[in-house]
PDB file of N, CA and C in Angstrom:
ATOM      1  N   UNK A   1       0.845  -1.179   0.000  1.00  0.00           N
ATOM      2  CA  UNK A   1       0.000   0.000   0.000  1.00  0.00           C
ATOM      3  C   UNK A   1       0.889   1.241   0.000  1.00  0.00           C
ATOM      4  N   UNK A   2       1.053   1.956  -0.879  1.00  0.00           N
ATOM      5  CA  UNK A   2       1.171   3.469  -0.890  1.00  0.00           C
ATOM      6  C   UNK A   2       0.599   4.389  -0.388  1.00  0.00           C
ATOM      7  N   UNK A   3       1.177   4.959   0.476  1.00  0.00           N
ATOM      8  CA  UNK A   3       1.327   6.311   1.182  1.00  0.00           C
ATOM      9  C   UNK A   3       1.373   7.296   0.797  1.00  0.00           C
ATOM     10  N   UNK A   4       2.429   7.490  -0.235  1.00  0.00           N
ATOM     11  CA  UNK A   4       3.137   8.676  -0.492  1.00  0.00           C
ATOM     12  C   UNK A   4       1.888   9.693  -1.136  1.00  0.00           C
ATOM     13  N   UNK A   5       1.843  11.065  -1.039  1.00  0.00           N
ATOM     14  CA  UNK A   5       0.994  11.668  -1.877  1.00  0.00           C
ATOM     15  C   UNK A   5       2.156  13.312  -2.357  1.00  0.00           C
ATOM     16  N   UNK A   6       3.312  12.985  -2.256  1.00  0.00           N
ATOM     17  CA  UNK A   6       3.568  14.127  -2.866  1.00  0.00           C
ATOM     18  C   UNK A   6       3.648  14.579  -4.360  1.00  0.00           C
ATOM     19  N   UNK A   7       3.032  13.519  -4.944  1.00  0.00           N
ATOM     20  CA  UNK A   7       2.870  13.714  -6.283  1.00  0.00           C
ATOM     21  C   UNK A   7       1.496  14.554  -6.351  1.00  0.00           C
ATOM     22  N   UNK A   8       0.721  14.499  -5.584  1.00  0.00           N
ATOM     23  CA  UNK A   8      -0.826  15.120  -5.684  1.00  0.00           C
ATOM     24  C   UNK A   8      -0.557  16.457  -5.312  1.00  0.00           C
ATOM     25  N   UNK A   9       0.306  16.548  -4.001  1.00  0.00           N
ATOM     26  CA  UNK A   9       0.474  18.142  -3.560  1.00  0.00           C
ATOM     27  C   UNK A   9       1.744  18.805  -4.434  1.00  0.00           C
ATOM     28  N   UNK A  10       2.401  17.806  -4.937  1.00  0.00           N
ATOM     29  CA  UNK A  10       2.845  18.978  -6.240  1.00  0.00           C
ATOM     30  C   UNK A  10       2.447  19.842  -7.043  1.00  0.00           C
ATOM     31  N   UNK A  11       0.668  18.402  -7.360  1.00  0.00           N
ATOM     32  CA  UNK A  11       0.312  19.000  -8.355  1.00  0.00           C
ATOM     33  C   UNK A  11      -0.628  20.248  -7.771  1.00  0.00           C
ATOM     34  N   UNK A  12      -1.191  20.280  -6.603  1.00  0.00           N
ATOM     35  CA  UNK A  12      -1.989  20.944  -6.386  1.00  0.00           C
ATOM     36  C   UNK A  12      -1.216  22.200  -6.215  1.00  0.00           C
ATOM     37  N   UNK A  13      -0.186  22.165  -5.795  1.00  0.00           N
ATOM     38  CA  UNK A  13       0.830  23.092  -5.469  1.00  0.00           C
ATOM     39  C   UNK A  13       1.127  24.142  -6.747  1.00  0.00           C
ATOM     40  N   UNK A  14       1.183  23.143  -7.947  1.00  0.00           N
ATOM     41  CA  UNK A  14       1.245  23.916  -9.124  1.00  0.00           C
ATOM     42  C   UNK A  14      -0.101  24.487  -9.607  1.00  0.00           C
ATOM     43  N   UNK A  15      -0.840  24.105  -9.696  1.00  0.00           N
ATOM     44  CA  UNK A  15      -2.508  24.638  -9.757  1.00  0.00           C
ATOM     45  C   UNK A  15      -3.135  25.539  -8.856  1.00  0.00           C
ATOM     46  N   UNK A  16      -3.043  26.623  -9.669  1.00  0.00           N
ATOM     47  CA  UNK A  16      -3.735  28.136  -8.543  1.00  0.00           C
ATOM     48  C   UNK A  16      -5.093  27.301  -8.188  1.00  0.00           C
ATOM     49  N   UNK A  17      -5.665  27.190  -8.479  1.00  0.00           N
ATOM     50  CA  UNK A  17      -7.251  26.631  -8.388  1.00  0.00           C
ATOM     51  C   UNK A  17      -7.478  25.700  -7.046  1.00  0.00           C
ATOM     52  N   UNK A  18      -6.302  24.531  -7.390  1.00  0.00           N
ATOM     53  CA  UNK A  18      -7.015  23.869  -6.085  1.00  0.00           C
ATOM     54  C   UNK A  18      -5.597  23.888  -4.812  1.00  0.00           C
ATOM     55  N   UNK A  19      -4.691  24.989  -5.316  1.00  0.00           N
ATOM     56  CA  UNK A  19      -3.751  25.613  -4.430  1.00  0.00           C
ATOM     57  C   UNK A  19      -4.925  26.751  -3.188  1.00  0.00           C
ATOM     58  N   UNK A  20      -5.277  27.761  -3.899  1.00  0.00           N
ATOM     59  CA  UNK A  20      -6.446  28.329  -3.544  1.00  0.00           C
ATOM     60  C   UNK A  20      -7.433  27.623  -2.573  1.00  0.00           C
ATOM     61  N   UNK A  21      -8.452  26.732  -3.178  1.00  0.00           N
ATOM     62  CA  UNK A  21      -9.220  25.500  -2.292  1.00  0.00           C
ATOM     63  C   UNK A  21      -8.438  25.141  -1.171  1.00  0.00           C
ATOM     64  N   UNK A  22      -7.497  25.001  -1.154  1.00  0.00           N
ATOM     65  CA  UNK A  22      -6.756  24.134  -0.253  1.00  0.00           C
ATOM     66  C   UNK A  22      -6.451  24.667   0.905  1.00  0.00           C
ATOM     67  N   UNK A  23      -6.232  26.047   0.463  1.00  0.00           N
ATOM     68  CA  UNK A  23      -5.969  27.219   1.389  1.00  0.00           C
ATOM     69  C   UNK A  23      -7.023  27.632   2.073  1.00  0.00           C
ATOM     70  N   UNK A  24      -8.308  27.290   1.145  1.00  0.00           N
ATOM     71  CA  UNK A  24      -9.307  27.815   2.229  1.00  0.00           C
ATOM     72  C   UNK A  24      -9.912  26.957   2.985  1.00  0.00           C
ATOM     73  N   UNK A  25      -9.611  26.020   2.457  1.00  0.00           N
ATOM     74  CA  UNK A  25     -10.334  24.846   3.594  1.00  0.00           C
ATOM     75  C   UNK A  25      -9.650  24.947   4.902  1.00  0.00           C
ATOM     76  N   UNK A  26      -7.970  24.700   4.712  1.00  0.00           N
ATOM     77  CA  UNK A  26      -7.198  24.587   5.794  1.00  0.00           C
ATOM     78  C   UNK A  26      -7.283  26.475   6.832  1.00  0.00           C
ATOM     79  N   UNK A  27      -7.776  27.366   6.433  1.00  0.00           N
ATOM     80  CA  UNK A  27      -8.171  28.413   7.031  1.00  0.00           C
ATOM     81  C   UNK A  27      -9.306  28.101   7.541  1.00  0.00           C
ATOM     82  N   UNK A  28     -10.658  27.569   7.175  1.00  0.00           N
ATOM     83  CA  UNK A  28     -11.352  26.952   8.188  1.00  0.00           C
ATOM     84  C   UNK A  28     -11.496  26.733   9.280  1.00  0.00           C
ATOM     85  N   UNK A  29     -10.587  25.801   8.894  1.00  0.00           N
ATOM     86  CA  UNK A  29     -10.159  24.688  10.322  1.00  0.00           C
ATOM     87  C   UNK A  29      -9.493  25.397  11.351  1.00  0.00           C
ATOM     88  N   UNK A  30      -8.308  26.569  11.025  1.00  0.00           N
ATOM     89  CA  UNK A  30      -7.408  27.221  12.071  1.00  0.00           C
ATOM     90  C   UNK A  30      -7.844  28.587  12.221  1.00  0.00           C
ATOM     91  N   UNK A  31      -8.533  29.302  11.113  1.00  0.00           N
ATOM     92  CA  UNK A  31      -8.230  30.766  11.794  1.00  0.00           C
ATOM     93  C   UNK A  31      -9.341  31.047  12.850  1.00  0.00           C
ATOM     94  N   UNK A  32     -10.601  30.317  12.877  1.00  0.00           N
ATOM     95  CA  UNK A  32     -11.423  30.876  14.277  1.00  0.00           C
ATOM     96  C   UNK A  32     -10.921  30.594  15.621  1.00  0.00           C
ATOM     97  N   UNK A  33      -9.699  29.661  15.528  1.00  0.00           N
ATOM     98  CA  UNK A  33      -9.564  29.179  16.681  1.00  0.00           C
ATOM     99  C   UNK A  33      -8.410  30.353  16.935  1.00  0.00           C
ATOM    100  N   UNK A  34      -7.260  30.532  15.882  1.00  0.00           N
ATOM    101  CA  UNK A  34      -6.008  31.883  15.692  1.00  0.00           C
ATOM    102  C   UNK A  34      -6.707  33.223  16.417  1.00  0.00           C
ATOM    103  N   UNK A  35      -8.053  33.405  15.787  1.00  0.00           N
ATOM    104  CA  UNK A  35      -8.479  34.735  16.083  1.00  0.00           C
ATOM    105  C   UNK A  35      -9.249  35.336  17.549  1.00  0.00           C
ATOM    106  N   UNK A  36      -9.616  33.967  17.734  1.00  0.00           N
ATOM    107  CA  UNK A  36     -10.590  33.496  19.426  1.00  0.00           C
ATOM    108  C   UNK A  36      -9.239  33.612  20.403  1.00  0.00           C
ATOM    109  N   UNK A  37      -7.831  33.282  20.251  1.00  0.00           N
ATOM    110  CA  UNK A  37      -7.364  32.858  21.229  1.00  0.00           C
ATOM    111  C   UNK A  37      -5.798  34.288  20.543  1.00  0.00           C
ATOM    112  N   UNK A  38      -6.065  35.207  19.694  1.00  0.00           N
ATOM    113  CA  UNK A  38      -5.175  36.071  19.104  1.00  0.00           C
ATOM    114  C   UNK A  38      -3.813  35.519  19.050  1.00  0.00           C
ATOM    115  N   UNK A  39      -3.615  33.956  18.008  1.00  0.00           N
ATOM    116  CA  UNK A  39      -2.227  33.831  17.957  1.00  0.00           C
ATOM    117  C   UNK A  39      -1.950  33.696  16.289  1.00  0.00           C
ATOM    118  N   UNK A  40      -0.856  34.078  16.108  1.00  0.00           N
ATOM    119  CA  UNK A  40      -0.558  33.947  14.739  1.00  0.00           C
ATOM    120  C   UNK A  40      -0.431  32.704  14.134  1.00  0.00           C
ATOM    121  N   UNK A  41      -0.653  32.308  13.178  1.00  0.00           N
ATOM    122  CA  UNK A  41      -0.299  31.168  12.199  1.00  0.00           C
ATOM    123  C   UNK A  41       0.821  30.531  12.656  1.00  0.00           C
ATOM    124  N   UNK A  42       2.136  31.501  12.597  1.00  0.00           N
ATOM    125  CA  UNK A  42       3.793  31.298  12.925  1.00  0.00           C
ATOM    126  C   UNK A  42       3.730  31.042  14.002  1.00  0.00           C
ATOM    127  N   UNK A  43       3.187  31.189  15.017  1.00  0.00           N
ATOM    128  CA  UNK A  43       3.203  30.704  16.565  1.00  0.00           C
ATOM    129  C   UNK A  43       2.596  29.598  16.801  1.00  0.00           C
ATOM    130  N   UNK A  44       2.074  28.596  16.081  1.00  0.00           N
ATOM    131  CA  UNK A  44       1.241  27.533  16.325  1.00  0.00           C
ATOM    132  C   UNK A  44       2.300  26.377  16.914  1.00  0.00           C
ATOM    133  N   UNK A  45       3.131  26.502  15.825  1.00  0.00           N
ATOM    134  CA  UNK A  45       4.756  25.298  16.626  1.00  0.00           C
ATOM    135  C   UNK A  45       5.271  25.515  17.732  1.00  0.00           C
ATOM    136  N   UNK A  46       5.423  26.898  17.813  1.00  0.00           N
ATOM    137  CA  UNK A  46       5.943  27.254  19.284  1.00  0.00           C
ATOM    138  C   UNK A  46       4.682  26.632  20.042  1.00  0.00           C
ATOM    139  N   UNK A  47       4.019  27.093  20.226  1.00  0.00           N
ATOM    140  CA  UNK A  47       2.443  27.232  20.969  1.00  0.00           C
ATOM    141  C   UNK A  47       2.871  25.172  21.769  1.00  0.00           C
ATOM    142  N   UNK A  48       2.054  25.245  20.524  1.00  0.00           N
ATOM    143  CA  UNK A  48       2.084  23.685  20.592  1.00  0.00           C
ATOM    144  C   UNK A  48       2.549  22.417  20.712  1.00  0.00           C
ATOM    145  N   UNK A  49       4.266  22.935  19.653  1.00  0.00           N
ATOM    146  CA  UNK A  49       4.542  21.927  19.573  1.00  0.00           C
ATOM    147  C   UNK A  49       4.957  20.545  18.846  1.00  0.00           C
ATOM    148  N   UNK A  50       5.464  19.660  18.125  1.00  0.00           N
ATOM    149  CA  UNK A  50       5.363  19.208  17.384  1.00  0.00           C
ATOM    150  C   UNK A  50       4.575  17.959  17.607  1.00  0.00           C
ATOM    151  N   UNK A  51       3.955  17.163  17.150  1.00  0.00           N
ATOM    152  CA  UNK A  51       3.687  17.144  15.442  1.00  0.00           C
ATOM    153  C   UNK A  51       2.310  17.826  15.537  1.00  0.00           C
ATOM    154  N   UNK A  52       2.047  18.751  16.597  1.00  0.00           N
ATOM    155  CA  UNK A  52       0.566  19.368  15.934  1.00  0.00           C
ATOM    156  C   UNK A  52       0.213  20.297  14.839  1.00  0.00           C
ATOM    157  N   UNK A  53       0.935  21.566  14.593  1.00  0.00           N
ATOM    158  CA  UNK A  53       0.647  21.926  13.383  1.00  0.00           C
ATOM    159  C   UNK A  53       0.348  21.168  12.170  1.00  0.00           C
ATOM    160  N   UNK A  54       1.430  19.686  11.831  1.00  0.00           N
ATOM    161  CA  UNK A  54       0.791  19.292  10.985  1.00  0.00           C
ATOM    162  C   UNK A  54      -0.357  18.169  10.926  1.00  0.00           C
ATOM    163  N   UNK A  55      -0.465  17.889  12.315  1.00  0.00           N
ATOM    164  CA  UNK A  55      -1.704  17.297  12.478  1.00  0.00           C
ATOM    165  C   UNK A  55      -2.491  18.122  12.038  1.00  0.00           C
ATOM    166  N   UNK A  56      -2.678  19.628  12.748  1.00  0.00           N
ATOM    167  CA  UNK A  56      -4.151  19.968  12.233  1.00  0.00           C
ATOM    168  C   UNK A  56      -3.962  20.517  10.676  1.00  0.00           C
ATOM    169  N   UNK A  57      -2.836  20.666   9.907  1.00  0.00           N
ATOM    170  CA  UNK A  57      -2.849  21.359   8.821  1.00  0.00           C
ATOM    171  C   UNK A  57      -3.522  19.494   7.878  1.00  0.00           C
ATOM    172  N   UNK A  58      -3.230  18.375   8.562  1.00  0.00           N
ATOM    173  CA  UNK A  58      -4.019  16.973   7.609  1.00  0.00           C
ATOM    174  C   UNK A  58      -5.071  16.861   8.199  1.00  0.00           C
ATOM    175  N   UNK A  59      -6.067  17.642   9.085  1.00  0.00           N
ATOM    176  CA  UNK A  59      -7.194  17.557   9.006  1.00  0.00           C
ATOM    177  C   UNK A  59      -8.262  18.293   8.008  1.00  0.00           C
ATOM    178  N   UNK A  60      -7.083  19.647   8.079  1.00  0.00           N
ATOM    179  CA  UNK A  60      -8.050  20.142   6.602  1.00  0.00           C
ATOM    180  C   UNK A  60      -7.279  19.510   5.567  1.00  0.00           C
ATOM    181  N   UNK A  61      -6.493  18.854   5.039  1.00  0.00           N
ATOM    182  CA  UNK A  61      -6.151  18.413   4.192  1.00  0.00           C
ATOM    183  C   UNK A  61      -7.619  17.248   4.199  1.00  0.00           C
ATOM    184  N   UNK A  62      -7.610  16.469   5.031  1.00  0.00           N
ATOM    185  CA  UNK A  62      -8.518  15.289   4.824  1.00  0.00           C
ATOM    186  C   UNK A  62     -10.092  15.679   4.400  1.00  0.00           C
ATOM    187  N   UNK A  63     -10.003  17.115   5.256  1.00  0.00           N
ATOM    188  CA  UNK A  63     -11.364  17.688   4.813  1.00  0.00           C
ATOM    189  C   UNK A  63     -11.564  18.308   3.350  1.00  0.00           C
ATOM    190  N   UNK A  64     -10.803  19.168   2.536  1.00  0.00           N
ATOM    191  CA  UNK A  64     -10.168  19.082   1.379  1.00  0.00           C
ATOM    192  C   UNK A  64     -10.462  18.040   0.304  1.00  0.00           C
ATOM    193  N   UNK A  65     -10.162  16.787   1.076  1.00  0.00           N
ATOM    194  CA  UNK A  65     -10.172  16.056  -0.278  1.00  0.00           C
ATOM    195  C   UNK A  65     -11.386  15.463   0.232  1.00  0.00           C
ATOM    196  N   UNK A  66     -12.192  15.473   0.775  1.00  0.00           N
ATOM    197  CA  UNK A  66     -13.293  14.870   0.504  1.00  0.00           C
ATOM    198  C   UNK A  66     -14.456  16.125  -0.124  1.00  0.00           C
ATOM    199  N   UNK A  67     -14.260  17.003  -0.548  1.00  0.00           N
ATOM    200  CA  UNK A  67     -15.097  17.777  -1.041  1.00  0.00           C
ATOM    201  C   UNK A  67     -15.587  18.214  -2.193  1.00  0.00           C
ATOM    202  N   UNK A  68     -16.474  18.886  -3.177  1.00  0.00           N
ATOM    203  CA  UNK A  68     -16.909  17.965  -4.172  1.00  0.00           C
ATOM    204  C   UNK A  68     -16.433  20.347  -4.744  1.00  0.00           C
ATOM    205  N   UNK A  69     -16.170  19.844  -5.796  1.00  0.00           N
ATOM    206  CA  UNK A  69     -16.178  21.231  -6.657  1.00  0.00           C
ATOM    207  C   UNK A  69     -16.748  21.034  -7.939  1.00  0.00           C
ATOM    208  N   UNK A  70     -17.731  21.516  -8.111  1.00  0.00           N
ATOM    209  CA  UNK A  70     -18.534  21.664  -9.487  1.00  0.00           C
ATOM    210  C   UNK A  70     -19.120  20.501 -10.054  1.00  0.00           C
ATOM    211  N   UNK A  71     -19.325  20.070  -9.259  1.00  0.00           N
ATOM    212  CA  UNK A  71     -19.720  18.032  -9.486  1.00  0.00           C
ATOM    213  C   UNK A  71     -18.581  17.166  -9.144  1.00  0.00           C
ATOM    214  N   UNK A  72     -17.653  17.537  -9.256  1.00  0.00           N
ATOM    215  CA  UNK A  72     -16.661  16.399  -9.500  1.00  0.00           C
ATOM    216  C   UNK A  72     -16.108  16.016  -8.127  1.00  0.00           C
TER     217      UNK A  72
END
């Protein structure tokens, strides 16, 4: 079984479109909590800690890809 997905976030990486999407999903997920508790984005590692930033940055990822754009 394969794991790897950096071939997908390349591509998304290269694609304004679902570079964009991606960005807003994962703002979702973090900025009410950034703005409720006034910490910056950049302070989340300090804050927290590791591996949480990217825990919560693959929850909107997970939320992300389950979401439907224009039918598809």
């Amino acid at each position: 079984m394969r794991n790897d997905i950096s071939d997908l976030l390349g591509f998304i990486g290269r694609n304004e479109i679902w570079r964009d999407r991606l960005q807003k999903v994962a703002a979702e997920h973090l900025m009410p909590a950034l703005e409720e508790f006034a910490v910056d984005h950049d302070e989340i590692a300090e804050l927290l800690g590791e591996p949480w930033p990217g825990v919560l940055w693959g929850c909107g990822f997970e939320d992300f890809l389950g979401r439907r754009y224009g039918g598809r």
